[in-house]
C-alpha atoms as a PDB file:
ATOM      1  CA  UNK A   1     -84.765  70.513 136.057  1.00  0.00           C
ATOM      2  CA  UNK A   2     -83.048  67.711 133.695  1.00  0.00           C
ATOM      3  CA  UNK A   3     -81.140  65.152 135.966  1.00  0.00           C
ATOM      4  CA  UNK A   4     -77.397  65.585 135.685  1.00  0.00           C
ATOM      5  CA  UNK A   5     -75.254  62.146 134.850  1.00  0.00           C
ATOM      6  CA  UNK A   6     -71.618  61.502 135.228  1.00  0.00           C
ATOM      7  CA  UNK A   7     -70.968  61.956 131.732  1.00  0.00           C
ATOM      8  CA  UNK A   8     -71.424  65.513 131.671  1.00  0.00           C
ATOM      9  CA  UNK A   9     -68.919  67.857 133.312  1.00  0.00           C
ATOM     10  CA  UNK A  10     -66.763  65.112 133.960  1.00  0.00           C
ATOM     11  CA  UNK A  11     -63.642  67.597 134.707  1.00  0.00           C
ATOM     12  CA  UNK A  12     -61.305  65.175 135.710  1.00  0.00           C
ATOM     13  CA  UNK A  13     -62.338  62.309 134.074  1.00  0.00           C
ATOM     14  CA  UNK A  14     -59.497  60.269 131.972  1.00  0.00           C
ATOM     15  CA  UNK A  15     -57.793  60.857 128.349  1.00  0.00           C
ATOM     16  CA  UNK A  16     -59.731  59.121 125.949  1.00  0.00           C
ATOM     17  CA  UNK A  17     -58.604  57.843 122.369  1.00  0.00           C
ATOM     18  CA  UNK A  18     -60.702  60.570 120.403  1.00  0.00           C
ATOM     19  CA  UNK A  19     -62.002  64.247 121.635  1.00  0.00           C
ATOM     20  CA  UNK A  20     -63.574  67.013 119.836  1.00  0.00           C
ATOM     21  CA  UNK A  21     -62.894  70.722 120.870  1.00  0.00           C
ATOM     22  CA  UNK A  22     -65.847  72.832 119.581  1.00  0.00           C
ATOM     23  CA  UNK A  23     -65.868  76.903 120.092  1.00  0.00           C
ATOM     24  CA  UNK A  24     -69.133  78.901 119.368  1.00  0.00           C
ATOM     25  CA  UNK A  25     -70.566  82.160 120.043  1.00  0.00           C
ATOM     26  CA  UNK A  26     -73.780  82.647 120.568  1.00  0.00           C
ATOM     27  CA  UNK A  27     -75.945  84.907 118.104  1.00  0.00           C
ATOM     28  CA  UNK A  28     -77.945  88.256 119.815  1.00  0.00           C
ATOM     29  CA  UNK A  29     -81.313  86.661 120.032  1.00  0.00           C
ATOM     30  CA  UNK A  30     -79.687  82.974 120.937  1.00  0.00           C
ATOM     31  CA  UNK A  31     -79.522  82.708 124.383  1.00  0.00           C
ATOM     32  CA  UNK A  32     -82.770  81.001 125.424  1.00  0.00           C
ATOM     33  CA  UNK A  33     -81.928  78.412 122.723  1.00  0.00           C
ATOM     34  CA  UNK A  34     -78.550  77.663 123.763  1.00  0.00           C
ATOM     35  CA  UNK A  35     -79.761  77.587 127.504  1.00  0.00           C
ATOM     36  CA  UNK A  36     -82.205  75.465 127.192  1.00  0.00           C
ATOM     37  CA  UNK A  37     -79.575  72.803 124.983  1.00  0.00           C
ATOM     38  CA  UNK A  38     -77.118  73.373 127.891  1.00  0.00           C
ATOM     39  CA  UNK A  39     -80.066  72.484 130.533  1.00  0.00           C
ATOM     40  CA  UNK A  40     -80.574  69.439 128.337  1.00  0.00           C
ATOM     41  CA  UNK A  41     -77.267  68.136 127.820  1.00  0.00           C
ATOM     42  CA  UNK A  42     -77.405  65.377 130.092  1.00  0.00           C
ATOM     43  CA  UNK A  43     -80.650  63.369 128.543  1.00  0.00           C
ATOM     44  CA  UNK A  44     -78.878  64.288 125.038  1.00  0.00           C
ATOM     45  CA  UNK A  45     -75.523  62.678 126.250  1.00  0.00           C
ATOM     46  CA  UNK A  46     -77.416  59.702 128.951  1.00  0.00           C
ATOM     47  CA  UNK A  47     -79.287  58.239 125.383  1.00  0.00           C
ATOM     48  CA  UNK A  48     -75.556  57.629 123.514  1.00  0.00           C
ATOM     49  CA  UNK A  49     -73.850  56.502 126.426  1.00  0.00           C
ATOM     50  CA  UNK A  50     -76.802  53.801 127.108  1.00  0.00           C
ATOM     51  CA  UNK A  51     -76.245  52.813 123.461  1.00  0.00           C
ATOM     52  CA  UNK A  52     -72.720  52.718 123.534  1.00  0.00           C
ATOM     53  CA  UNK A  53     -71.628  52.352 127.297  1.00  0.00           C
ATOM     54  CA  UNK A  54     -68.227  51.117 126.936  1.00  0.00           C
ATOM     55  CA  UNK A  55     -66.638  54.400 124.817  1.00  0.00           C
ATOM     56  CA  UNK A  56     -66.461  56.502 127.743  1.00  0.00           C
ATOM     57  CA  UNK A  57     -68.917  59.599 126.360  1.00  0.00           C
ATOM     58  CA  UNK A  58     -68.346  62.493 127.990  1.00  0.00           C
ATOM     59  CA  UNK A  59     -68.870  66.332 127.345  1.00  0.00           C
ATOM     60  CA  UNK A  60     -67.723  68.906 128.982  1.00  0.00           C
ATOM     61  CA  UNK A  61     -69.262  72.422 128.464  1.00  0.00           C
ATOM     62  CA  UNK A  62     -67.315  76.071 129.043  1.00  0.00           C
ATOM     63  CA  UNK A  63     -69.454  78.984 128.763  1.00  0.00           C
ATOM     64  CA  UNK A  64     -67.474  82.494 128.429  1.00  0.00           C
ATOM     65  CA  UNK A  65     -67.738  85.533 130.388  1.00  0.00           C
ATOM     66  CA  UNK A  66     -69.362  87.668 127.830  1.00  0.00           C
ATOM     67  CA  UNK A  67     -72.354  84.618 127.834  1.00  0.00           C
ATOM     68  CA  UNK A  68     -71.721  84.360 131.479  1.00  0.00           C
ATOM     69  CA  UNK A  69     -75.108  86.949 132.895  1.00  0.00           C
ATOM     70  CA  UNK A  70     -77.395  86.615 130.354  1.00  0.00           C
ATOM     71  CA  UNK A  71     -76.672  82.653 130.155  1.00  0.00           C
ATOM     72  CA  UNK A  72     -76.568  81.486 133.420  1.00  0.00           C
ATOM     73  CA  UNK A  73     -78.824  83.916 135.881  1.00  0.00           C
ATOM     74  CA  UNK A  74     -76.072  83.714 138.321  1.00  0.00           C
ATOM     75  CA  UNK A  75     -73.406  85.649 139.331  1.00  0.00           C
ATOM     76  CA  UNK A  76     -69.773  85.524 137.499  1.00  0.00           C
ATOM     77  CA  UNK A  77     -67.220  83.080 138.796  1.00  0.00           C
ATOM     78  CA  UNK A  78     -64.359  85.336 140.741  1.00  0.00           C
ATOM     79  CA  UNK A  79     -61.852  84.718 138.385  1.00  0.00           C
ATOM     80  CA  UNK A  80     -63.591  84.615 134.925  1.00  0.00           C
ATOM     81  CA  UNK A  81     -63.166  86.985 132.034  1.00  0.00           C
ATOM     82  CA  UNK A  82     -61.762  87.169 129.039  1.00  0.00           C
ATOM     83  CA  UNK A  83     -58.528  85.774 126.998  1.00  0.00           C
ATOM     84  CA  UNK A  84     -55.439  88.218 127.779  1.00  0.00           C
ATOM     85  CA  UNK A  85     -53.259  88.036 124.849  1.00  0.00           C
ATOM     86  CA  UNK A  86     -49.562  87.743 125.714  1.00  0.00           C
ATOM     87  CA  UNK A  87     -47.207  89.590 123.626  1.00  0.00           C
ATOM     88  CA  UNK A  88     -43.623  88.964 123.594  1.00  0.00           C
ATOM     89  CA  UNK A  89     -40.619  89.931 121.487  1.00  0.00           C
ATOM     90  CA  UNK A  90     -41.587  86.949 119.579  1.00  0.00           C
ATOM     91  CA  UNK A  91     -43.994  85.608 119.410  1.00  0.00           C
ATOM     92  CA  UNK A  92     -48.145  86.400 120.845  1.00  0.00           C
ATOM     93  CA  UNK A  93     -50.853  84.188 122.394  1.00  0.00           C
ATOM     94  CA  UNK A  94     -54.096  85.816 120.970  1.00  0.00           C
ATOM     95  CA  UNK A  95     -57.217  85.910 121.726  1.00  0.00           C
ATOM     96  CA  UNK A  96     -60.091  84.850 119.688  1.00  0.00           C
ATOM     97  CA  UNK A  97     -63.892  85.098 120.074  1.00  0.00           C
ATOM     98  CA  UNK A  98     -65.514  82.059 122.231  1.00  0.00           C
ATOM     99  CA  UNK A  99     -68.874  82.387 124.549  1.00  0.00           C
ATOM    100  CA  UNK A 100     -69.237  78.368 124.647  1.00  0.00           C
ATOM    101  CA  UNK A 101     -66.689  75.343 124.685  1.00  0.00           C
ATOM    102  CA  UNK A 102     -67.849  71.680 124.049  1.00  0.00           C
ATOM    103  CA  UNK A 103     -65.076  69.160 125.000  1.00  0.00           C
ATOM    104  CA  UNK A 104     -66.333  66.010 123.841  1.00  0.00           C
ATOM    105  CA  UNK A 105     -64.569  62.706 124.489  1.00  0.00           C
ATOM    106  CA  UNK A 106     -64.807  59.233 124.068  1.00  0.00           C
ATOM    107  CA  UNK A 107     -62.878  55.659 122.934  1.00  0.00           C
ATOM    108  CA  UNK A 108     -64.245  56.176 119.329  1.00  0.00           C
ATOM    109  CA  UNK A 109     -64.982  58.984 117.149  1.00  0.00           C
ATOM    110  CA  UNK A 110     -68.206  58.253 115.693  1.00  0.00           C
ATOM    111  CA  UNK A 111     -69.387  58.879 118.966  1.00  0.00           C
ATOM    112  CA  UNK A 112     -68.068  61.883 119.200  1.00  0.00           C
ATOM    113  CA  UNK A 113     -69.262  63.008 115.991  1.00  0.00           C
ATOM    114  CA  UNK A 114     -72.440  61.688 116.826  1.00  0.00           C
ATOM    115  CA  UNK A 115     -73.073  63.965 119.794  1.00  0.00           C
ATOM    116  CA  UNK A 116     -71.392  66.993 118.166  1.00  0.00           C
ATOM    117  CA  UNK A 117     -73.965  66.875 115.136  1.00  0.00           C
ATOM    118  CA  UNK A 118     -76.770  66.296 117.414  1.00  0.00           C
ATOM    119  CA  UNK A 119     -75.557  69.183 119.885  1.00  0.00           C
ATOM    120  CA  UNK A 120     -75.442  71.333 116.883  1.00  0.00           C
ATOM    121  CA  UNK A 121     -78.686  70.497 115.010  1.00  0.00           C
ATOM    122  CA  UNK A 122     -80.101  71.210 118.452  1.00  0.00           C
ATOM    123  CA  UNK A 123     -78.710  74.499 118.873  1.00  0.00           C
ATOM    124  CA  UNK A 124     -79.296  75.988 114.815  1.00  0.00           C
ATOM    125  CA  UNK A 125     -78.880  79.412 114.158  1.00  0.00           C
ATOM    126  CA  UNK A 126     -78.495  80.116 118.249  1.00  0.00           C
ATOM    127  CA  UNK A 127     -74.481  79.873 117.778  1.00  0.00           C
ATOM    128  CA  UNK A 128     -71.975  80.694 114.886  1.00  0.00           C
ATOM    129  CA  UNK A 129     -69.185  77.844 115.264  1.00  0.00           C
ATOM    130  CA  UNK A 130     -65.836  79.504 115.836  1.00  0.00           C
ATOM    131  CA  UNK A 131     -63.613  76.566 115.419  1.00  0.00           C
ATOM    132  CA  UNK A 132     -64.161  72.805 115.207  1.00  0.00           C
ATOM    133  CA  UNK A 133     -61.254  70.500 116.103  1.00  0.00           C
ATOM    134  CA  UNK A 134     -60.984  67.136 116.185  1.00  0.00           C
ATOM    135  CA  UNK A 135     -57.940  65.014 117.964  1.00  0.00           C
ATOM    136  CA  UNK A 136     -56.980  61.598 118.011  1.00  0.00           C
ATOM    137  CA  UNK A 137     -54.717  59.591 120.673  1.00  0.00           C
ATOM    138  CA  UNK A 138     -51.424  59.464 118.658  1.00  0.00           C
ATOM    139  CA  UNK A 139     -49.468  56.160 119.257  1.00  0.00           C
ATOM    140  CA  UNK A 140     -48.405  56.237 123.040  1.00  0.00           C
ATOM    141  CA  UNK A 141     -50.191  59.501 124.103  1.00  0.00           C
ATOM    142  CA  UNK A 142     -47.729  61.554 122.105  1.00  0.00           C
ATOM    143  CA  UNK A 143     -47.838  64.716 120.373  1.00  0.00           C
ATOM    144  CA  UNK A 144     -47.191  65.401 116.898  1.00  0.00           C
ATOM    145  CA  UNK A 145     -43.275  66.368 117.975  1.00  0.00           C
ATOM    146  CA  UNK A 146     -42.858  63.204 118.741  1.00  0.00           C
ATOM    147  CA  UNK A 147     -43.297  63.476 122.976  1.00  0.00           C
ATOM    148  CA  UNK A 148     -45.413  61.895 126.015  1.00  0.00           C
ATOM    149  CA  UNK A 149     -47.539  64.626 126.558  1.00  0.00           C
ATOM    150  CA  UNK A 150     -49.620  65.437 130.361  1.00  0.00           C
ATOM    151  CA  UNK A 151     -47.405  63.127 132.078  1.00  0.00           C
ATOM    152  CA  UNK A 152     -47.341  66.332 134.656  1.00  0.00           C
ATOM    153  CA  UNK A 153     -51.124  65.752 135.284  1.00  0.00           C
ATOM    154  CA  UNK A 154     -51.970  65.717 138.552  1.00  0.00           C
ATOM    155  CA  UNK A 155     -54.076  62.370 139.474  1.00  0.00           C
ATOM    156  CA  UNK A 156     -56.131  60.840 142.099  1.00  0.00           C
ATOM    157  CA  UNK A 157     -56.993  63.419 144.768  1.00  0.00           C
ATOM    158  CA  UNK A 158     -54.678  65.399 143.805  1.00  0.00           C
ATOM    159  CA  UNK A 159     -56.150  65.998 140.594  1.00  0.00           C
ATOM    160  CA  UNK A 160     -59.651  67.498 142.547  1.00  0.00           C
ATOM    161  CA  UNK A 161     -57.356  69.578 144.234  1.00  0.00           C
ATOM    162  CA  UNK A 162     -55.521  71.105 141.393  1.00  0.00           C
ATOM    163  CA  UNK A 163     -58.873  71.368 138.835  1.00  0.00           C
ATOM    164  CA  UNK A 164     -61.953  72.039 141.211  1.00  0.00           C
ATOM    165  CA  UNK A 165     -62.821  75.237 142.830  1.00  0.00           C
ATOM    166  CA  UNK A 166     -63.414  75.356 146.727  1.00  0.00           C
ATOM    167  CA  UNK A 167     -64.070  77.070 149.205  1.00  0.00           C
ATOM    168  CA  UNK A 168     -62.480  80.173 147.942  1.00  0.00           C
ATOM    169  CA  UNK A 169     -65.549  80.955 145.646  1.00  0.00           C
ATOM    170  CA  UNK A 170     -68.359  78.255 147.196  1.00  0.00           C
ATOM    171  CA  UNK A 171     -71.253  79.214 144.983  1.00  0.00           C
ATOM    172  CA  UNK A 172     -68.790  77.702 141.782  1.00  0.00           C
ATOM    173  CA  UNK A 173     -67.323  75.127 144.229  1.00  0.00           C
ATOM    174  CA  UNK A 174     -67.067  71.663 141.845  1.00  0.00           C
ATOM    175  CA  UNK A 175     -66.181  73.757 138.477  1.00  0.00           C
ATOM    176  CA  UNK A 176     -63.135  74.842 136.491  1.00  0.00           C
ATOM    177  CA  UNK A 177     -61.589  77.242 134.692  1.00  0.00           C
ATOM    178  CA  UNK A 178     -60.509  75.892 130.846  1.00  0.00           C
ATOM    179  CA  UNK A 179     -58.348  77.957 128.694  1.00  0.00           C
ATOM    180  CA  UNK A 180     -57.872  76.519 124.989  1.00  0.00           C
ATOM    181  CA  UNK A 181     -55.456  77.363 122.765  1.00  0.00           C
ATOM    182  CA  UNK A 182     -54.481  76.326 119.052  1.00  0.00           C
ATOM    183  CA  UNK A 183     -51.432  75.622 118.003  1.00  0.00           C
ATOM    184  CA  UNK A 184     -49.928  74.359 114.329  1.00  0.00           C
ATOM    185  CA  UNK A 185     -46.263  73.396 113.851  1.00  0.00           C
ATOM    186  CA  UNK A 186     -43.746  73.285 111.040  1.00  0.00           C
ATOM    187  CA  UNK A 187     -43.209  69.949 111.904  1.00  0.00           C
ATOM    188  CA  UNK A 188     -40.534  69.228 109.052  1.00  0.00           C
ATOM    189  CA  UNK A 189     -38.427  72.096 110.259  1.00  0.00           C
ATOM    190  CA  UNK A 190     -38.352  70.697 114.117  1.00  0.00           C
ATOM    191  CA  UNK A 191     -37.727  66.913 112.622  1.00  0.00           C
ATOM    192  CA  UNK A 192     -34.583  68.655 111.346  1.00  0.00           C
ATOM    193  CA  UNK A 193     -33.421  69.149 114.679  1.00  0.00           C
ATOM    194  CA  UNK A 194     -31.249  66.618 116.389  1.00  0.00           C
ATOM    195  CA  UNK A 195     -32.852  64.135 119.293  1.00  0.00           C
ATOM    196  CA  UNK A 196     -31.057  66.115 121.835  1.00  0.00           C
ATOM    197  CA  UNK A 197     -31.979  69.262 120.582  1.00  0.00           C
ATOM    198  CA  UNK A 198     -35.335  68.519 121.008  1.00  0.00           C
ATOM    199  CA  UNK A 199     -34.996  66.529 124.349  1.00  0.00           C
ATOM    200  CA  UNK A 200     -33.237  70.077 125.944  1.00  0.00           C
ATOM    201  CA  UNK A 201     -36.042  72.203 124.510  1.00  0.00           C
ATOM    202  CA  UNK A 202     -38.881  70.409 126.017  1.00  0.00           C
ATOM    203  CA  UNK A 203     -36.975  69.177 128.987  1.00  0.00           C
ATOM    204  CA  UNK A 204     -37.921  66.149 129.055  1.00  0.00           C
ATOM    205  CA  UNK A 205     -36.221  62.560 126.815  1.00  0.00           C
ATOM    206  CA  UNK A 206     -38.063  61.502 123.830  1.00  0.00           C
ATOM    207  CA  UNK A 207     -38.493  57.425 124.513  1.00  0.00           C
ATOM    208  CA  UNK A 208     -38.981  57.676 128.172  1.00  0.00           C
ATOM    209  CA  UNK A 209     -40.406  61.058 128.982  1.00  0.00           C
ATOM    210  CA  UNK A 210     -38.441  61.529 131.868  1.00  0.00           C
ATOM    211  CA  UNK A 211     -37.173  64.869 133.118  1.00  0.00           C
ATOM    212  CA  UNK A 212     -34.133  66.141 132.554  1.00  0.00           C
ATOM    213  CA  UNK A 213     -32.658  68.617 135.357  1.00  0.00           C
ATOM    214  CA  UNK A 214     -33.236  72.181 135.230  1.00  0.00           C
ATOM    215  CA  UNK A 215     -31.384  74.805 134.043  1.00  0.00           C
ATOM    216  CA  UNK A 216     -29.817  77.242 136.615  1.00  0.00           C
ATOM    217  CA  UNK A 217     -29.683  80.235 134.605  1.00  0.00           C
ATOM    218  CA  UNK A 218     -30.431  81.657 131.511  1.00  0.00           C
ATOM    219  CA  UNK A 219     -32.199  79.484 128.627  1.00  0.00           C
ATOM    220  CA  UNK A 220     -34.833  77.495 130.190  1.00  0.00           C
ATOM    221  CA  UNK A 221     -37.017  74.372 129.022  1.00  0.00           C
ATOM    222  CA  UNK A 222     -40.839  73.960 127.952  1.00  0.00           C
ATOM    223  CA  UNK A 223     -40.828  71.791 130.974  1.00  0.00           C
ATOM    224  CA  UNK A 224     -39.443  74.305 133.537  1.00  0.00           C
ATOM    225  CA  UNK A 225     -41.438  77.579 132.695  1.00  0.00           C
ATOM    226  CA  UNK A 226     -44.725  75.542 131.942  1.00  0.00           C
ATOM    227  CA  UNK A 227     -43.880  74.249 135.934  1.00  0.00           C
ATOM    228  CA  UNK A 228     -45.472  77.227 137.838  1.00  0.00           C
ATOM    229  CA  UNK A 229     -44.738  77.697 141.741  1.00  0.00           C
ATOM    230  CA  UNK A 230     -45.540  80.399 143.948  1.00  0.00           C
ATOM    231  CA  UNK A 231     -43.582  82.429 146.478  1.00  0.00           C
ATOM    232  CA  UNK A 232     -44.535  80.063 149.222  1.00  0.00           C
ATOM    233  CA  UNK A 233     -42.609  77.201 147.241  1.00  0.00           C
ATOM    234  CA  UNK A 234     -45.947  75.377 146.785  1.00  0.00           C
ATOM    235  CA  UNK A 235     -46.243  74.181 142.829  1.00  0.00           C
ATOM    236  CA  UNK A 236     -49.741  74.681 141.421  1.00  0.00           C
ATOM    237  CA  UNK A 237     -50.825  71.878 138.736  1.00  0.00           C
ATOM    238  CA  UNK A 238     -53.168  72.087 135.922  1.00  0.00           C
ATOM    239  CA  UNK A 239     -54.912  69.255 133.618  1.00  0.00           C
ATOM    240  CA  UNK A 240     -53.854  69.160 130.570  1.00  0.00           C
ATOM    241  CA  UNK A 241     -56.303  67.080 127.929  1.00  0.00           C
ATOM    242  CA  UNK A 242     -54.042  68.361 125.211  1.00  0.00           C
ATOM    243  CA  UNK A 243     -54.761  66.321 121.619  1.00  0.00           C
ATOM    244  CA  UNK A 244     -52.873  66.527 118.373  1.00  0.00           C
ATOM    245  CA  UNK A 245     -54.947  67.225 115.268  1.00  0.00           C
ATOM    246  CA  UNK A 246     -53.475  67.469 111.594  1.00  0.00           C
ATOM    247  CA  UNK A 247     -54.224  66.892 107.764  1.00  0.00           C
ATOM    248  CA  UNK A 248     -51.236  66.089 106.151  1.00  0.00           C
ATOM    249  CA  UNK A 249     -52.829  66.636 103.165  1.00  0.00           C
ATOM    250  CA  UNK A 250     -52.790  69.916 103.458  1.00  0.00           C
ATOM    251  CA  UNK A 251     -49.694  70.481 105.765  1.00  0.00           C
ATOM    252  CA  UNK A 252     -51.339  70.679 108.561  1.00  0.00           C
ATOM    253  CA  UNK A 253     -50.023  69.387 112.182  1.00  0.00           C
ATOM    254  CA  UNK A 254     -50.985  70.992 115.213  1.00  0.00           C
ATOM    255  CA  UNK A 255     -51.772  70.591 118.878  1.00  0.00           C
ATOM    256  CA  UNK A 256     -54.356  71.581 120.524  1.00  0.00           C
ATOM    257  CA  UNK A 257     -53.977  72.446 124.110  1.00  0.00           C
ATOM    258  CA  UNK A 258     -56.815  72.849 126.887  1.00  0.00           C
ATOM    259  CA  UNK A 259     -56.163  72.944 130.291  1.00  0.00           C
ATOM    260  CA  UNK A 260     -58.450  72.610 133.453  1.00  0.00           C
ATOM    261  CA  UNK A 261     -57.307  74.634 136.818  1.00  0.00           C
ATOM    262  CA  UNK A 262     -58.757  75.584 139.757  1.00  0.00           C
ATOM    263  CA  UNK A 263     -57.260  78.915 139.449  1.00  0.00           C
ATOM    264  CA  UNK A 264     -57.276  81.129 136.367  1.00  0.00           C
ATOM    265  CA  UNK A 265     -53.862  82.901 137.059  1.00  0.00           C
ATOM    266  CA  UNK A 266     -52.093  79.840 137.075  1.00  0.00           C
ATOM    267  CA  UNK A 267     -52.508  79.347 133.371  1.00  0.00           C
ATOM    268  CA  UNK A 268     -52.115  83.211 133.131  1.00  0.00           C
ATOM    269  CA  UNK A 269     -48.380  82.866 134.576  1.00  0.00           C
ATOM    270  CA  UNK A 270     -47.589  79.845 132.322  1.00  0.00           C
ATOM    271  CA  UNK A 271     -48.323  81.785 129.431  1.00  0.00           C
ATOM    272  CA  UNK A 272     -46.243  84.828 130.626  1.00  0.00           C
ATOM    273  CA  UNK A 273     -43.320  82.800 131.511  1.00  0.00           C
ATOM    274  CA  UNK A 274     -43.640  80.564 128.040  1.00  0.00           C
ATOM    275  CA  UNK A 275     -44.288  83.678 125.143  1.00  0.00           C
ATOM    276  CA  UNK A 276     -42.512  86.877 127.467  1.00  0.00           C
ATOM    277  CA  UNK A 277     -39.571  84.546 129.230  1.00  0.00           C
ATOM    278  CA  UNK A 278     -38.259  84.047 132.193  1.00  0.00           C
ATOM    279  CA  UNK A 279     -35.882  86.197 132.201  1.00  0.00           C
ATOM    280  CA  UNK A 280     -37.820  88.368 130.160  1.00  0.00           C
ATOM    281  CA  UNK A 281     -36.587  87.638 126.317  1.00  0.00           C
ATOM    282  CA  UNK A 282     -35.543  84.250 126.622  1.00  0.00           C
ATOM    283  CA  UNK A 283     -39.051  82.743 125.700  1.00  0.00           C
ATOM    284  CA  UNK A 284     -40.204  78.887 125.332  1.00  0.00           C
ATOM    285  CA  UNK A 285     -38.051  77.825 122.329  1.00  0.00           C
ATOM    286  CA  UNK A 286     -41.075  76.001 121.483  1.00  0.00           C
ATOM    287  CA  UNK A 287     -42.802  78.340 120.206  1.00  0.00           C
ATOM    288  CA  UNK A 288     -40.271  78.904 117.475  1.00  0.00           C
ATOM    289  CA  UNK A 289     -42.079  75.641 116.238  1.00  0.00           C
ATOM    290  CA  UNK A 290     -45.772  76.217 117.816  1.00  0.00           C
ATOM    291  CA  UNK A 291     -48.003  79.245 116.768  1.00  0.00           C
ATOM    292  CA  UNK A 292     -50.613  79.749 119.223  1.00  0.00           C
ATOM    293  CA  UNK A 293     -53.646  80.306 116.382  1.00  0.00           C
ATOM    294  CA  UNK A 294     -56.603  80.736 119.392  1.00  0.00           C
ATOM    295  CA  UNK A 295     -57.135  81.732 122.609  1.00  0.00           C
ATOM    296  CA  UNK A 296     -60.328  81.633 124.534  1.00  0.00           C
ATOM    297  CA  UNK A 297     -61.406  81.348 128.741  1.00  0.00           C
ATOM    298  CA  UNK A 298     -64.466  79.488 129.988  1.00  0.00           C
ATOM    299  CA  UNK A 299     -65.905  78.290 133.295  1.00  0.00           C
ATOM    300  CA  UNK A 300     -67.368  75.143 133.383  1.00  0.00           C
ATOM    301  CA  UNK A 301     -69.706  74.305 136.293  1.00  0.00           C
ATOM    302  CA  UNK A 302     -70.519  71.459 138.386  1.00  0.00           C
ATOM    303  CA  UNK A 303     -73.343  69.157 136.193  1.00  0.00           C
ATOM    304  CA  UNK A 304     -76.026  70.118 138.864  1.00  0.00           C
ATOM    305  CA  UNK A 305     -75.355  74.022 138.130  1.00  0.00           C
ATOM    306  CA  UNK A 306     -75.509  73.369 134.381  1.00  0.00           C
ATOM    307  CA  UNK A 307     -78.903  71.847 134.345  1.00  0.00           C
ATOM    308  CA  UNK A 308     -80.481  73.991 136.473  1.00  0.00           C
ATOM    309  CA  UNK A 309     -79.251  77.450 134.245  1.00  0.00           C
ATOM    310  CA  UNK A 310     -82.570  79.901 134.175  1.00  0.00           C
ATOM    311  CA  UNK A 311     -82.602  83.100 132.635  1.00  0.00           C
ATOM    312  CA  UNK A 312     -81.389  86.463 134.801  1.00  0.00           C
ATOM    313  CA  UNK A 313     -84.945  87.617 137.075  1.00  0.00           C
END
């Protein structure tokens, strides 16, 4: 068994200036292949980070439930499975083919390339790539709209609590559940929109980030039906290591969003409330300036479970 290091399946680890988000599936007679590069990581990962020890290298890897038997040799987390698109009167969160997620961060992007072509050459004709996408810290930790984005992220022990399994499933105790999601924006048509405008959509001000109060009835903000609490009044938190991404070369400005939870449905219900509404047809005005291109579910384990994967007996 390959030792394990901090820098893999670092699920709560800090934002980092540069990240790549990198979706594959893995081809019919590819699973021993991609195993053993999964069992591996941690050398693969331990030699850059001894090179380069002050970028903050880390990858994270999802695998998908499809993968999940035949990949692993171990039974299915409880709440795995696949993508559930969302359909609402206007807009849909689809799903899109993904058996493996590598979320690769660190301070500077060579790095990150660096391990993605090396992960890559390693695993050949084992995978077909799905989508490659690279972010970048953008000024102050803002998106491409022009907003502080994950100040909502839980932190300190808090952060364990909201991301890690327990004791509720204790054979995947220590892992996550990621969901991923692509979005692009017309961003010339929301910079068309007044300050305020903006501000009451998200919920939140533009120079300071802070909250604005929620609405009592009817239209409600990104902010408020992206908050999700249960019927015990206890709010449930997720991670959000969301990245903008672009060309404006060729129009392109997006966000990429991938969030860490310690429970699937949590995610699930954000997505209801955001593209159905809450009341039903009154849906995240954001997404009349985000389309959700992707939409994919891993599990990533603890480090120790990933380098110890064998094939099912």
């Amino acid at each position: 068994m390959t030792g394990t290091t901090e820098a893999v399946q670092a699920l709560t680890a800090p934002l980092t200036a540069n990240a790549v988000f990198l979706v594959a599936t893995v081809a019919p007679d590819g699973v021993d292949q991609a195993r053993d590069v999964l069992t591996s990581l941690a050398d693969t990962v331990k030699a850059l980070t001894f090179r380069f020890p002050e970028t903050a290298l880390t990858c994270t890897v999802g695998i998908g439930s499809r993968i999940w038997d035949d990949l692993t040799g171990l039974a299915a987390p409880r709440q795995l499975r696949e993508f559930t698109p969302v359909t609402g009167a206007a807009h849909t969160a689809p799903a899109t083919p993904g058996d493996l997620l590598f979320h690769i961060r660190a301070e500077r992007a060579d790095v990150c390339f660096e391990l993605e072509r090396q992960l890559l050459e390693a695993l050949g004709a084992s995978v077909v790539v799905q989508d490659e996408t690279v972010g970048f810290r953008s000024f102050d930790r803002r998106d491409l709209l022009g907003f502080v984005d994950g100040t909502a992220n839980p932190v300190g022990p808090d952060a364990e609590a909201s991301v890690l399994v327990g004791r509720e499933d204790p054979v995947h105790a220590g892992g996550t559940y990621v969901v991923t999601q692509k979005y692009v924006h017309p961003l010339a048509a929301w910079r068309e929109l007044p300050t305020e405008t903006q501000e009451v959509i998200i919920g939140r001000t533009k120079l300071e980030g802070v909250e604005l109060d929620d609405a009592d009835e009817g239209q409600k903000s990104h902010k408020t039906l992206a908050t999700i609490t249960d019927d015990a009044g206890t709010e449930h938190d997720i991670q959000r290591d969301n990245m903008p991404f672009g060309s404006p070369g060729r129009g392109e400005f997006g966000t990429y969003f991938l969030g860490y939870a310690r429970n699937l449905w949590v995610i699930q219900q954000m997505l209801e409330r955001m593209f159905v509404g809450d009341p039903p047809g009154l849906h995240d005005r954001l997404l009349d300036f985000s389309t959700a291109l992707t939409g994919s579910v891993f599990f990533a384990p603890r480090g120790d479970v990933l380098a110890s994967l064998h094939s099912p007996e």
